[in-house]
Protein backbone atom coordinates (compact mmCIF):
# COMPACT_ATOMS: atom_id res chain seq x y z
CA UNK A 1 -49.09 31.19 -40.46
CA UNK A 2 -45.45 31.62 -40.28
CA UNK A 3 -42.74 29.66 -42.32
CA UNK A 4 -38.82 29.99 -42.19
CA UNK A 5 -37.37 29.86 -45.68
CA UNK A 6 -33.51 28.99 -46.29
CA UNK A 7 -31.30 28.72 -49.21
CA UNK A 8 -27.47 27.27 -49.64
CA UNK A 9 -24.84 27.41 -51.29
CA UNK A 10 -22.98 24.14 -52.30
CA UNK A 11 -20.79 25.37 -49.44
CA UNK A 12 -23.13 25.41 -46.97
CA UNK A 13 -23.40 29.38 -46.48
CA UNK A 14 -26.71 31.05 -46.61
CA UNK A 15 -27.51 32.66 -49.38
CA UNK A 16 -31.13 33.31 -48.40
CA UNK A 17 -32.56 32.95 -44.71
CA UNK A 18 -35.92 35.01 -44.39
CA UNK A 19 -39.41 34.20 -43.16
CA UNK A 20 -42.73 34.04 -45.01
CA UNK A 21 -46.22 33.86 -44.13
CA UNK A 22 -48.86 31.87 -45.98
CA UNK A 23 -52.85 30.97 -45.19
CA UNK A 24 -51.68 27.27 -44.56
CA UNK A 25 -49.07 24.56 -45.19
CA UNK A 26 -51.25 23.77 -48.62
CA UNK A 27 -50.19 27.38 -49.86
CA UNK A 28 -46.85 27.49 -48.45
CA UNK A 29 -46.07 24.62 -50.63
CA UNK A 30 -47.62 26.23 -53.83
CA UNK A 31 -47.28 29.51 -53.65
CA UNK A 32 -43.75 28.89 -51.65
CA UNK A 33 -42.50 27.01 -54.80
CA UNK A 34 -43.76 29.98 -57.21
CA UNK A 35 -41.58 32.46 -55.18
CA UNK A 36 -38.73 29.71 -54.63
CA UNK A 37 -38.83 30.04 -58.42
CA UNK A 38 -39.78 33.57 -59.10
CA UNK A 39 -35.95 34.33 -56.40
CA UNK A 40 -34.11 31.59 -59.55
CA UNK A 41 -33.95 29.73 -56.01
CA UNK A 42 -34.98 26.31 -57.41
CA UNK A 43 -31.97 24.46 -58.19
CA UNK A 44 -30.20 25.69 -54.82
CA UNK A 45 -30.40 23.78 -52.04
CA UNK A 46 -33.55 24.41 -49.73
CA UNK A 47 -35.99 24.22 -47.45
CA UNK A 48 -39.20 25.80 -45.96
CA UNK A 49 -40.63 24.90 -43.10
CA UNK A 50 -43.85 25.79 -40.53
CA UNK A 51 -43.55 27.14 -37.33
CA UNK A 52 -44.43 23.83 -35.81
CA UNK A 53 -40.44 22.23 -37.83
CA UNK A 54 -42.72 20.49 -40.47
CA UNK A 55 -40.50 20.41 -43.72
CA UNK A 56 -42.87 21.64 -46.49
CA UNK A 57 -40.84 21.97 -49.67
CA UNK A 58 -37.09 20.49 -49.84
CA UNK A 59 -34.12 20.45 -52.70
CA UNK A 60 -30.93 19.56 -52.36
């Protein structure tokens, strides 16, 4: 499955705007957290969603 991944600034400018693929919305949300982290994406503002618009992981 497809996601759409998408990071902010405090600004509101993309830093990050890319999409992933993952078995299901289960992995998106783990394994999608582990590369969140592994990018030092974690404490920006984000969001990755499913092809469907389902918000899986969110951080503002």
């Amino acid at each position: 499955m497809k996601f759409r991944f998408t990071a902010f600034q405090p600004t509101g400018e993309v830093i990050l705007d890319e999409d992933w693929e993952f078995e299901n919305d289960h992995e998106a949300k783990t394994a999608g957290a582990e590369k969140i982290a592994s990018l030092e994406l974690s404490e920006a503002t984000h969001r990755l969603v499913n092809s469907e618009g389902k918000l899986i992981l969110f951080h503002s």
